[in-house]
N, C-alpha and C. Protein backbone atom coordinates (compact mmCIF):
# COMPACT_ATOMS: atom_id res chain seq x y z
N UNK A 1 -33.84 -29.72 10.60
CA UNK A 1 -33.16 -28.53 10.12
C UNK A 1 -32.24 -28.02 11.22
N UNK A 2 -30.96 -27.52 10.86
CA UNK A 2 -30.29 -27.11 11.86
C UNK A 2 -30.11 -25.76 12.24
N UNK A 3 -29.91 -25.37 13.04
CA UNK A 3 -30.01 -24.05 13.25
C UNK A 3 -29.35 -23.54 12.47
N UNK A 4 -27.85 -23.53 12.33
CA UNK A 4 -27.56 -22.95 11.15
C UNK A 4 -28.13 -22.74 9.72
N UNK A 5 -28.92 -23.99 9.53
CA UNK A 5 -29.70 -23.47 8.56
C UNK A 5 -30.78 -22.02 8.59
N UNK A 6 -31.45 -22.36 10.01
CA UNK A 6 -32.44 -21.27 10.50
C UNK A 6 -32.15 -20.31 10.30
N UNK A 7 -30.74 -20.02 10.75
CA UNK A 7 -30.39 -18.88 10.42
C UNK A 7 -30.09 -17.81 9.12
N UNK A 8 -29.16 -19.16 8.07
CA UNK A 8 -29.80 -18.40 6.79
C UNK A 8 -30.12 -18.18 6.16
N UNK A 9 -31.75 -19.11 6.88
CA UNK A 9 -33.15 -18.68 6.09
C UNK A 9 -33.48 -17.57 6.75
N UNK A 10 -33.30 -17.09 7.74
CA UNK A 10 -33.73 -15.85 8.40
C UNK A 10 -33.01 -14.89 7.92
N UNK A 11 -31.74 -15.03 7.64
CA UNK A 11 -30.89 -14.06 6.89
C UNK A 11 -31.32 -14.07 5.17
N UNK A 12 -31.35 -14.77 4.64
CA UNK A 12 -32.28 -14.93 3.47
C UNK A 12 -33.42 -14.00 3.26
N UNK A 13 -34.32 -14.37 4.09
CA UNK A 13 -35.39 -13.26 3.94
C UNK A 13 -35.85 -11.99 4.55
N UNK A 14 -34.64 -11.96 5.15
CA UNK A 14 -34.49 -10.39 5.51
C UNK A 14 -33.64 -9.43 4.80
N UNK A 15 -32.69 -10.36 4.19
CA UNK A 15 -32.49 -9.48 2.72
C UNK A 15 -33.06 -9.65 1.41
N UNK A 16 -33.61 -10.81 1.33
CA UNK A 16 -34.79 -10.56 0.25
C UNK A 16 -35.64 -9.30 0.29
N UNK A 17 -36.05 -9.23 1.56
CA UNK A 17 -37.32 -8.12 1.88
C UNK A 17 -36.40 -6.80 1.67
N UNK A 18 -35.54 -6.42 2.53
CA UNK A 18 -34.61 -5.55 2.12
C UNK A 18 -34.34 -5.17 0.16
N UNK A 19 -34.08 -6.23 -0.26
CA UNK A 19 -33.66 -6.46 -1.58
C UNK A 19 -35.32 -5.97 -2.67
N UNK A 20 -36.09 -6.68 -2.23
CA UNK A 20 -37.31 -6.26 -3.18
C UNK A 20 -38.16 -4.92 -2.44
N UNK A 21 -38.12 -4.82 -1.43
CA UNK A 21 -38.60 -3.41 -0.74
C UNK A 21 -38.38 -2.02 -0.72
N UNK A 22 -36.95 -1.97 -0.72
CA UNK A 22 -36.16 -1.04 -0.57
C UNK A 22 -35.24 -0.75 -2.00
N UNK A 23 -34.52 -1.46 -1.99
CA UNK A 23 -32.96 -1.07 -2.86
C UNK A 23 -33.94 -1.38 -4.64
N UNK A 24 -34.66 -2.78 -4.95
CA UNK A 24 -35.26 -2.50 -6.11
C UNK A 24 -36.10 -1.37 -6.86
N UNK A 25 -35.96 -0.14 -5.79
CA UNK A 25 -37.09 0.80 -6.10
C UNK A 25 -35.94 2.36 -6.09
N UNK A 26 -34.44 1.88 -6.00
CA UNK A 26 -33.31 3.17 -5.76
C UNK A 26 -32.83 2.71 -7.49
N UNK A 27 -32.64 3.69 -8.28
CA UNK A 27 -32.32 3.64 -9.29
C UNK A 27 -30.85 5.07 -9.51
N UNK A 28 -29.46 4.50 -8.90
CA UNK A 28 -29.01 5.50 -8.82
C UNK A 28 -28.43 5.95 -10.58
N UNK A 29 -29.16 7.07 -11.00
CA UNK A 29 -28.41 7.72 -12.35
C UNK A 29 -29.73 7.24 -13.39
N UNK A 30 -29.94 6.52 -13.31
CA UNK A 30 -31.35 5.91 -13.74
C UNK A 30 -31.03 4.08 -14.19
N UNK A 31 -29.16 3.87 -13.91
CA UNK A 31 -28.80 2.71 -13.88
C UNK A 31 -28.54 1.98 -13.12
N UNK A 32 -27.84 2.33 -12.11
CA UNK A 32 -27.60 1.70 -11.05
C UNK A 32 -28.54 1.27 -10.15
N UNK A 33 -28.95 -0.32 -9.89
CA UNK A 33 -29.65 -0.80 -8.89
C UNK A 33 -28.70 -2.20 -8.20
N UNK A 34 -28.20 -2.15 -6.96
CA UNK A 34 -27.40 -2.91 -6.37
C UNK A 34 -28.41 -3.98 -6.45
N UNK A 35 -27.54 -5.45 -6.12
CA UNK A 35 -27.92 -6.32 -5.47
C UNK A 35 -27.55 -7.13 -4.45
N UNK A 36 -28.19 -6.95 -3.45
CA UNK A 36 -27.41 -7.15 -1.91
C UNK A 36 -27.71 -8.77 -1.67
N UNK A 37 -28.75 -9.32 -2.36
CA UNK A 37 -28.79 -10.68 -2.28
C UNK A 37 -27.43 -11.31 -2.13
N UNK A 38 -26.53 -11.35 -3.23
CA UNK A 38 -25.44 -12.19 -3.30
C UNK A 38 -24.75 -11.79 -1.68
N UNK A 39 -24.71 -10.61 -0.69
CA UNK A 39 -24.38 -11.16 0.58
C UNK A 39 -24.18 -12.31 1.44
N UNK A 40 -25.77 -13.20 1.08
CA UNK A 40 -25.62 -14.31 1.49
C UNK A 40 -24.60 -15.38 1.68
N UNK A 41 -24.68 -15.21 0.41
CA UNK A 41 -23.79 -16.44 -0.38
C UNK A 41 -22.49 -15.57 0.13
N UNK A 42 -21.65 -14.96 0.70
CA UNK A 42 -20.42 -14.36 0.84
C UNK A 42 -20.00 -14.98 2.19
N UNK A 43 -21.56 -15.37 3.14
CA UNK A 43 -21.20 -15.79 4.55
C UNK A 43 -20.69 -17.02 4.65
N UNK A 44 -21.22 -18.17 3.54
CA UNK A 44 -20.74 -19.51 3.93
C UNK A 44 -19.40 -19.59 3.97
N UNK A 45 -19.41 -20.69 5.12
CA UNK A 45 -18.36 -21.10 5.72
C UNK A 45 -17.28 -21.82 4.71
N UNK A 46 -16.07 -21.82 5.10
CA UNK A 46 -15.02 -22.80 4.08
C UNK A 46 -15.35 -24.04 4.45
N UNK A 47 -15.53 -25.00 3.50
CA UNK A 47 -16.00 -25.92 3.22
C UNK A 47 -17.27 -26.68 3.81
N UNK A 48 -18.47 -25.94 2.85
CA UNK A 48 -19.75 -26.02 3.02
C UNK A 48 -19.73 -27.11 1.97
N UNK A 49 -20.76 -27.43 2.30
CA UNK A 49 -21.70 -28.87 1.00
C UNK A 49 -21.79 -27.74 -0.27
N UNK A 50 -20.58 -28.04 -1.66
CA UNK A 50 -21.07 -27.51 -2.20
C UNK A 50 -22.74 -27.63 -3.13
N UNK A 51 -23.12 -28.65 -2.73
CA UNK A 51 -24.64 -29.33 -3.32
C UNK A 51 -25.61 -28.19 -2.40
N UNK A 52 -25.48 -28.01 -0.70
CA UNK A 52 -26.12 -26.96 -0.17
C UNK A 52 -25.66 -25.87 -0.65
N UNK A 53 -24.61 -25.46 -1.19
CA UNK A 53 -24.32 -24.01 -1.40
C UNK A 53 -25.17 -23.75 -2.72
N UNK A 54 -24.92 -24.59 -3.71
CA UNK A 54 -26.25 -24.24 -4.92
C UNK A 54 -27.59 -24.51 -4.65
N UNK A 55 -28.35 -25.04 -3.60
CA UNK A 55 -29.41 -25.33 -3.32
C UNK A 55 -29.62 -23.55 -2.69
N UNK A 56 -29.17 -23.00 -2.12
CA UNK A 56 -29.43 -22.01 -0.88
C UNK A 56 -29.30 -21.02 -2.50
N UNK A 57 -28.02 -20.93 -3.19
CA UNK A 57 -28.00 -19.77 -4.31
C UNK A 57 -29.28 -19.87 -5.17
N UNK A 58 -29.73 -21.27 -5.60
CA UNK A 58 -30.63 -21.42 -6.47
C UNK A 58 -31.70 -20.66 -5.82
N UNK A 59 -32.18 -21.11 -4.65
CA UNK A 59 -33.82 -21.02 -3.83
C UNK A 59 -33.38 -19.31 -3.52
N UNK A 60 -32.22 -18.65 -3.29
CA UNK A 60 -32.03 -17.33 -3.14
C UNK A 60 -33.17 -16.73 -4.61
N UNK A 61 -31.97 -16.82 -5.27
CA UNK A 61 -32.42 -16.13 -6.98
C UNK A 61 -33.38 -16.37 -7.25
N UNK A 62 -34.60 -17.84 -7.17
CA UNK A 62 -35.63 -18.35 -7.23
C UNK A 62 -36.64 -17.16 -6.57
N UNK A 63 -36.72 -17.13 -4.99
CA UNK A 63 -37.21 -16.05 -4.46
C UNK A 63 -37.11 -14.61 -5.33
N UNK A 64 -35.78 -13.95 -5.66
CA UNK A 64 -36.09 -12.84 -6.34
C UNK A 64 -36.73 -12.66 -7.48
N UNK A 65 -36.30 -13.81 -8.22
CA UNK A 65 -36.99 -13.58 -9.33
C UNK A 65 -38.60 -13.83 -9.28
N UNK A 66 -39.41 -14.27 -8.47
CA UNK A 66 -40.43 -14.37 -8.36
C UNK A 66 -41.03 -12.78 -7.46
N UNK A 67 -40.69 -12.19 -6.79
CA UNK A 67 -40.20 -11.28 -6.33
C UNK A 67 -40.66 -9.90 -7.25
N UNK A 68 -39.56 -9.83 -7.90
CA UNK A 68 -39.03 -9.14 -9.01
C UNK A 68 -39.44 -9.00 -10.38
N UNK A 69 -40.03 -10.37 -11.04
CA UNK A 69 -40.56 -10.68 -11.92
C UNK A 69 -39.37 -10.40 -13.00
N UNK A 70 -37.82 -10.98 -12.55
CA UNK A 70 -37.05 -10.68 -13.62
C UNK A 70 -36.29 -12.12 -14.32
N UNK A 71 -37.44 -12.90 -14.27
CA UNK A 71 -38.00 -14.52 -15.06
C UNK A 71 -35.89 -14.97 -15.07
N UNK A 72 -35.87 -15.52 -13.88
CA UNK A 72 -34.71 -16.15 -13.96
C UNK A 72 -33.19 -15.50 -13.75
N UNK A 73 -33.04 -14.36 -14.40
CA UNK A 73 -31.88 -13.49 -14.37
C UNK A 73 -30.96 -13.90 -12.71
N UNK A 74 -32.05 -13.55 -11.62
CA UNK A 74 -31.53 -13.57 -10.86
C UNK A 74 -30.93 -14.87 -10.08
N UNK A 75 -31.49 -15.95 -10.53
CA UNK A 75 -31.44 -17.48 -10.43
C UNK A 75 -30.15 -17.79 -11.21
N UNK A 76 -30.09 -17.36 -12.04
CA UNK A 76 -29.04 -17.95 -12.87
C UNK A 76 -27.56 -17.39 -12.01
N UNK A 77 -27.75 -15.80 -12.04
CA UNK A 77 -26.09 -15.15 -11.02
C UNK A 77 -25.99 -15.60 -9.83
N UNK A 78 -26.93 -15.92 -8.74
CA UNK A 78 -26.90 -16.38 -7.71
C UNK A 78 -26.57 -17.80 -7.73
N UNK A 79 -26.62 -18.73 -8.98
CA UNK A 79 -26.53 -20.25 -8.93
C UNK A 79 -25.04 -20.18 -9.18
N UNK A 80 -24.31 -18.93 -10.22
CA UNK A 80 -22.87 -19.22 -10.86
C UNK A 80 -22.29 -18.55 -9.47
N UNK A 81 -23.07 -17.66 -8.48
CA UNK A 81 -22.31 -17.11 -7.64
C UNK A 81 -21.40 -18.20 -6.49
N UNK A 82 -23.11 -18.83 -5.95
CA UNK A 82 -23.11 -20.10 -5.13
C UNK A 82 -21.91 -21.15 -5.62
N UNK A 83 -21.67 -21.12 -7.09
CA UNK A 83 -20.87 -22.36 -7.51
C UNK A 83 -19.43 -22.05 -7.51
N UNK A 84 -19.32 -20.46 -7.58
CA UNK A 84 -17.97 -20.09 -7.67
C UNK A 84 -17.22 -19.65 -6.24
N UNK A 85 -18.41 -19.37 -5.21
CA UNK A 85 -17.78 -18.73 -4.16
C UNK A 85 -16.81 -19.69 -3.41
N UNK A 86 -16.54 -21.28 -3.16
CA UNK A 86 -15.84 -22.00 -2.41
C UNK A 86 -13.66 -21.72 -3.36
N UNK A 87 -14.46 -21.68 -4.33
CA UNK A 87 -13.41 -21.17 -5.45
C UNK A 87 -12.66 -19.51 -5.44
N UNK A 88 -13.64 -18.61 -5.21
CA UNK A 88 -13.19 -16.94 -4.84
C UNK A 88 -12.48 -17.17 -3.20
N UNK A 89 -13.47 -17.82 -2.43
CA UNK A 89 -12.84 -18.02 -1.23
C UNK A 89 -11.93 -18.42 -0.90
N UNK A 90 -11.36 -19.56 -1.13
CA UNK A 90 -9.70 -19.91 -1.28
C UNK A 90 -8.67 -19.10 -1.92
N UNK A 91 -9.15 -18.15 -2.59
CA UNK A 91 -8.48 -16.88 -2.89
C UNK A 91 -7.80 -15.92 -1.75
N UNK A 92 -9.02 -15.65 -1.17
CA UNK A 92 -8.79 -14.82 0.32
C UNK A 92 -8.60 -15.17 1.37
N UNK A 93 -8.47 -16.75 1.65
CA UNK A 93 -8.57 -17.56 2.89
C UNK A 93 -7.25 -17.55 3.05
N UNK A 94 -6.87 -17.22 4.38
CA UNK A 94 -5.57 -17.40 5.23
C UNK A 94 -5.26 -19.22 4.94
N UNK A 95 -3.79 -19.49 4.32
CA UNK A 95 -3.35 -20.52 3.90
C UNK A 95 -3.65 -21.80 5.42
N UNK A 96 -3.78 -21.38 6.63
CA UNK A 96 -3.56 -22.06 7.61
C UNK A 96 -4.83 -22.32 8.46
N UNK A 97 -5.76 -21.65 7.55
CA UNK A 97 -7.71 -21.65 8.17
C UNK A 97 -7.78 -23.34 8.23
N UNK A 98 -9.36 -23.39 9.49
CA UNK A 98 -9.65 -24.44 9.07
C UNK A 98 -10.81 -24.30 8.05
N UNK A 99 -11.01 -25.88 8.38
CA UNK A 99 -12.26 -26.28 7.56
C UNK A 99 -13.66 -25.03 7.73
N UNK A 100 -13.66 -24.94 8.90
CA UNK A 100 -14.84 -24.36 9.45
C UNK A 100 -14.92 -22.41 9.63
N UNK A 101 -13.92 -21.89 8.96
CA UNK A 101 -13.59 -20.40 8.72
C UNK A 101 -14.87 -20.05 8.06
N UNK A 102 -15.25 -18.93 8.80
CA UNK A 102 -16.58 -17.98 8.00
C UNK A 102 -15.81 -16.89 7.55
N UNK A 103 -16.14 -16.62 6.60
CA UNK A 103 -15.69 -15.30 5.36
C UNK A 103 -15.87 -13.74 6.54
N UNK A 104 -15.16 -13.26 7.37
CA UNK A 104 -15.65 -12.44 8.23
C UNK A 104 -14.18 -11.47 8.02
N UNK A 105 -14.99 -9.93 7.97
CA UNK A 105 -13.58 -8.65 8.44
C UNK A 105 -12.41 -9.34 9.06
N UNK A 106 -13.05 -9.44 10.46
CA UNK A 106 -12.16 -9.50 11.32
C UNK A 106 -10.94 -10.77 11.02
N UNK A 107 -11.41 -11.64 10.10
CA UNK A 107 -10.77 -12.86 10.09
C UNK A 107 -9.97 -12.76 9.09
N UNK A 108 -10.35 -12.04 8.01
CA UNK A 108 -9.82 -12.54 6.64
C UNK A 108 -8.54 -10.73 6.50
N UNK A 109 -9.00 -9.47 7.15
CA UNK A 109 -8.48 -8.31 7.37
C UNK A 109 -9.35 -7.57 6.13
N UNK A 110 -9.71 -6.84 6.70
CA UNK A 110 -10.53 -5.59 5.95
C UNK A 110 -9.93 -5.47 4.13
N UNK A 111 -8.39 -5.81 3.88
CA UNK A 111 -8.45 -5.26 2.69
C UNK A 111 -8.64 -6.62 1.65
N UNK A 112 -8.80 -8.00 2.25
CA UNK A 112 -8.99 -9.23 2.03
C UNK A 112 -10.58 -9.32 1.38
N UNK A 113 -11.26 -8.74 2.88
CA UNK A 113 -12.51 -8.87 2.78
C UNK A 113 -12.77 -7.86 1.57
N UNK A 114 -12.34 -6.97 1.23
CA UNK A 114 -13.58 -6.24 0.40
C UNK A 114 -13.10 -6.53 -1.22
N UNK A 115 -11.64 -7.46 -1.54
CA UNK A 115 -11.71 -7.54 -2.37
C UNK A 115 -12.36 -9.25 -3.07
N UNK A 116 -12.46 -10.01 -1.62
CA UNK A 116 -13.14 -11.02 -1.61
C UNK A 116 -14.97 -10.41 -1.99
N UNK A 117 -15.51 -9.33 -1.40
CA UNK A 117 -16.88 -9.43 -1.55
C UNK A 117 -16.73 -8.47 -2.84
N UNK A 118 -15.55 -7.55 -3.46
CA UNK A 118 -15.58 -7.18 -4.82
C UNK A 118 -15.67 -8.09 -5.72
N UNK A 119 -15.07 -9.30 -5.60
CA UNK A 119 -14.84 -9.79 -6.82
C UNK A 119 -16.15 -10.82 -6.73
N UNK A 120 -16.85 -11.60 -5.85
CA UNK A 120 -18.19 -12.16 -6.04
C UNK A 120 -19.33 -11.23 -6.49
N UNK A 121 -19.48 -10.02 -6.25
CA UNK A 121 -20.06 -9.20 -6.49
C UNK A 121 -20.24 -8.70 -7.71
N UNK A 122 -18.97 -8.46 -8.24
CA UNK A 122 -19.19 -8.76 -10.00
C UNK A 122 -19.68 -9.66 -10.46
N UNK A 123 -19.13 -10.80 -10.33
CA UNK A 123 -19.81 -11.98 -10.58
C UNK A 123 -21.10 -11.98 -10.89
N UNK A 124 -21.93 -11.70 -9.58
CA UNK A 124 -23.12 -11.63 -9.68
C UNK A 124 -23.67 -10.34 -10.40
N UNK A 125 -23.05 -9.39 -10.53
CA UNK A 125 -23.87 -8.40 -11.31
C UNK A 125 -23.16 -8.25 -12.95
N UNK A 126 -22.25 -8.92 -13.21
CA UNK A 126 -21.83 -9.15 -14.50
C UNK A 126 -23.15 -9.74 -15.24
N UNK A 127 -23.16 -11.39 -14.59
CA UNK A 127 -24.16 -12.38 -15.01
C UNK A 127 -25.13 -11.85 -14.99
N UNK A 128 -26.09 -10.71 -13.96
CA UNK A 128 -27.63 -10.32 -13.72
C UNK A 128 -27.52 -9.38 -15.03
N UNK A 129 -26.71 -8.32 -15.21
CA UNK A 129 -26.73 -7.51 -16.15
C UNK A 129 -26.44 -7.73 -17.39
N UNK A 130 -25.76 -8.72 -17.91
CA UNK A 130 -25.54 -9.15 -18.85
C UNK A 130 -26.50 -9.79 -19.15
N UNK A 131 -27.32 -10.51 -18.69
CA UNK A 131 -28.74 -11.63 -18.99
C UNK A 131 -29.50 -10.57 -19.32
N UNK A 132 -29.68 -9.54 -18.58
CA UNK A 132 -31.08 -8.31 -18.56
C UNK A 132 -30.82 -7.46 -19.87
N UNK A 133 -29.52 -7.43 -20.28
CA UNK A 133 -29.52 -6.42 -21.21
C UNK A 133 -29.27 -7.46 -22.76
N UNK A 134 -29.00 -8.52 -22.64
CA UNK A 134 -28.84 -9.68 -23.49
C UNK A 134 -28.46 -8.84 -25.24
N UNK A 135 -27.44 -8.17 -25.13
CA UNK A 135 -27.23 -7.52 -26.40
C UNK A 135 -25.99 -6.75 -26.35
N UNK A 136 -25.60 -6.24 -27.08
CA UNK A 136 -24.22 -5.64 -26.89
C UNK A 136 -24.79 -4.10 -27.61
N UNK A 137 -25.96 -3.77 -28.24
CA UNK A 137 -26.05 -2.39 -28.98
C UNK A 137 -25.94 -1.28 -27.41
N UNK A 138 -26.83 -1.69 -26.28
CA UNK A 138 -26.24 -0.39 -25.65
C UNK A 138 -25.04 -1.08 -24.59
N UNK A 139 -23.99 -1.31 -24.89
CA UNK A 139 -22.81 -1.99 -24.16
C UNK A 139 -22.51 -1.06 -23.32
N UNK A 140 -22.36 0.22 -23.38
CA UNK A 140 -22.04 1.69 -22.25
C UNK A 140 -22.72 1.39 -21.15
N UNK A 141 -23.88 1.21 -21.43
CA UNK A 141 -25.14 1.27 -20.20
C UNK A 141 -24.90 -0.03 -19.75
N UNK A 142 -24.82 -1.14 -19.71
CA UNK A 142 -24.80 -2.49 -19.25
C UNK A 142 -23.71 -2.02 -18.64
N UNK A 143 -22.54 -1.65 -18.95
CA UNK A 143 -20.85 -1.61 -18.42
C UNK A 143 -21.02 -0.88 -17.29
N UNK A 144 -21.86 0.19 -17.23
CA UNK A 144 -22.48 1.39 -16.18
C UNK A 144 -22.79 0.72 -14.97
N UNK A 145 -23.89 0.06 -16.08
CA UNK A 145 -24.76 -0.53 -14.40
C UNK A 145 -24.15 -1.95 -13.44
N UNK A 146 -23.07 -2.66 -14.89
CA UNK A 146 -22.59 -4.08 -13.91
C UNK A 146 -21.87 -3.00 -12.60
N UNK A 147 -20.98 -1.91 -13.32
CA UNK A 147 -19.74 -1.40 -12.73
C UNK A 147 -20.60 -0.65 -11.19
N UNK A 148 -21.11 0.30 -11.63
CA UNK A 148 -22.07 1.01 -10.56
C UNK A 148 -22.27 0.21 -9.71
N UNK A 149 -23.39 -1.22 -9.96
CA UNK A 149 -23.63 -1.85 -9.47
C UNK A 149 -23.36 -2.34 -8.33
N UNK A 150 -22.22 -2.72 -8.97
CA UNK A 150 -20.96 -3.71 -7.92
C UNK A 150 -20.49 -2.84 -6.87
N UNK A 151 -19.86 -1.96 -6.91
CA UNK A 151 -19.46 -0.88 -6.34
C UNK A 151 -20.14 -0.22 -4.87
N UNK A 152 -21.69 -0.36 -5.10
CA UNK A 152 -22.51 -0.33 -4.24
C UNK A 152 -22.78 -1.33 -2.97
N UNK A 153 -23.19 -2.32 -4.16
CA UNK A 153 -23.22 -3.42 -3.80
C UNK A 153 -22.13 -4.09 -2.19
N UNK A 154 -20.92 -3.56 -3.49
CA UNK A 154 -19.99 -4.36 -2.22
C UNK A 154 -19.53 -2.87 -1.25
N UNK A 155 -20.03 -2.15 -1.03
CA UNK A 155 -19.64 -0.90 0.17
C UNK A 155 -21.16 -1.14 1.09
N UNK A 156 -22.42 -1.25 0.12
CA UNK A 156 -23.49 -1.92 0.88
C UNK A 156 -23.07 -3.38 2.00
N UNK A 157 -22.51 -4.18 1.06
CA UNK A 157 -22.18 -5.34 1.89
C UNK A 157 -20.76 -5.45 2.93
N UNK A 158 -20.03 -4.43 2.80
CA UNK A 158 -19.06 -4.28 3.69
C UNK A 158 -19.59 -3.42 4.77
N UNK A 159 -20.60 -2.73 4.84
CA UNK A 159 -20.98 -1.77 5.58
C UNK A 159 -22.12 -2.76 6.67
N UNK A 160 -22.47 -3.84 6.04
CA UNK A 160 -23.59 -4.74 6.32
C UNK A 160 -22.62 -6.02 7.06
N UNK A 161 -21.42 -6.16 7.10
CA UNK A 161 -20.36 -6.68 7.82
C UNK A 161 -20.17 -6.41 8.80
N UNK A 162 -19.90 -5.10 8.88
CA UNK A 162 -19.39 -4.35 9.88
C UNK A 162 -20.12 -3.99 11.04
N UNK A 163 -21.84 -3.94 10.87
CA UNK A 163 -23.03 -4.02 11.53
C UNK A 163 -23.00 -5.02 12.21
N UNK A 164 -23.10 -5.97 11.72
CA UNK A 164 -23.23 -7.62 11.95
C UNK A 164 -22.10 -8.00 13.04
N UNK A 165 -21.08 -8.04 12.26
CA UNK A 165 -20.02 -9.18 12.97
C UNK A 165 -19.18 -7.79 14.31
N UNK A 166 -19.64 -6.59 14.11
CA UNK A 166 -19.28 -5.60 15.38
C UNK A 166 -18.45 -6.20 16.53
N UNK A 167 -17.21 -6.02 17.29
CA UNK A 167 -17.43 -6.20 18.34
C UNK A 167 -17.95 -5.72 19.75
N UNK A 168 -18.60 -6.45 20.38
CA UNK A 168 -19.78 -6.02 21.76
C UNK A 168 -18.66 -5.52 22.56
């Protein structure tokens, strides 16, 4: 295993724990519950194994939903997240990056980055909320909570950037 891996399995389950500890138990409005998991998946590098990038999204969502007890939901957004992010990322990637560019503030410029971690972020809470509410009779409330959601989500995860990648 390589360290890089180590690492985000360590990053993995420190926002898992974060994710089922903390934020699954904040219900803002009585709809809104972020999901900071998909962070993960925002760090890989430009041009990762996409076969590892769905292995890491799958075993992510796998964990929550066992977690969570929300039988798959979360497996499924984290697998379309994992599959779409090499795809969102070339969106925001400076035309002249290399191979080896990590999705970072400083790299991509603050207004890059947050519409890079906006738009995965839906993603993932489109798919989680749409699976959970599997109906269109209360469509207001699903629209609430993808929208809320996301919103959080990605000011949670830009704020969780900015911690991280700091300069010393």
């Amino acid at each position: 295993m390589t360290e890089e891996n180590l690492k985000r399995g360590g990053r993995m389950l420190l926002l898992l724990a974060v994710q089922i500890l903390v934020l699954n138990h904040i219900h803002i409005a009585g709809y809104i519950t972020p999901l900071l998991i998909g962070y993960m998946l925002l760090c890989f590098r430009h041009g990762s194994s996409r076969v590892g990038l769905l292995l890491w999204g799958f075993l992510t969502g796998v964990l929550f939903d066992v977690f969570s007890n929300t039988a798959g939901m979360a497996s499924a957004a984290c697998t379309l997240l994992a599959m779409m992010q090499p795809g969102v990322l070339d969106l925001f990637t400076p035309r002249d990056s290399s191979e080896g560019f990590i999705p970072t503030m400083r790299g991509m410029g603050p207004g890059k980055y947050f519409l890079y971690a906006l738009l995965s972020m839906s993603v993932l809470h489109t798919v989680f909320y749409a699976l959970d509410a599997f109906t269109l009779r209360n469509g207001w409330l699903t629209l609430l909570s993808i929208v809320g959601s996301t919103l959080v989500a990605t000011a949670l995860s830009v704020c969780l950037e900015m911690l991280i990648r700091r300069k010393p």
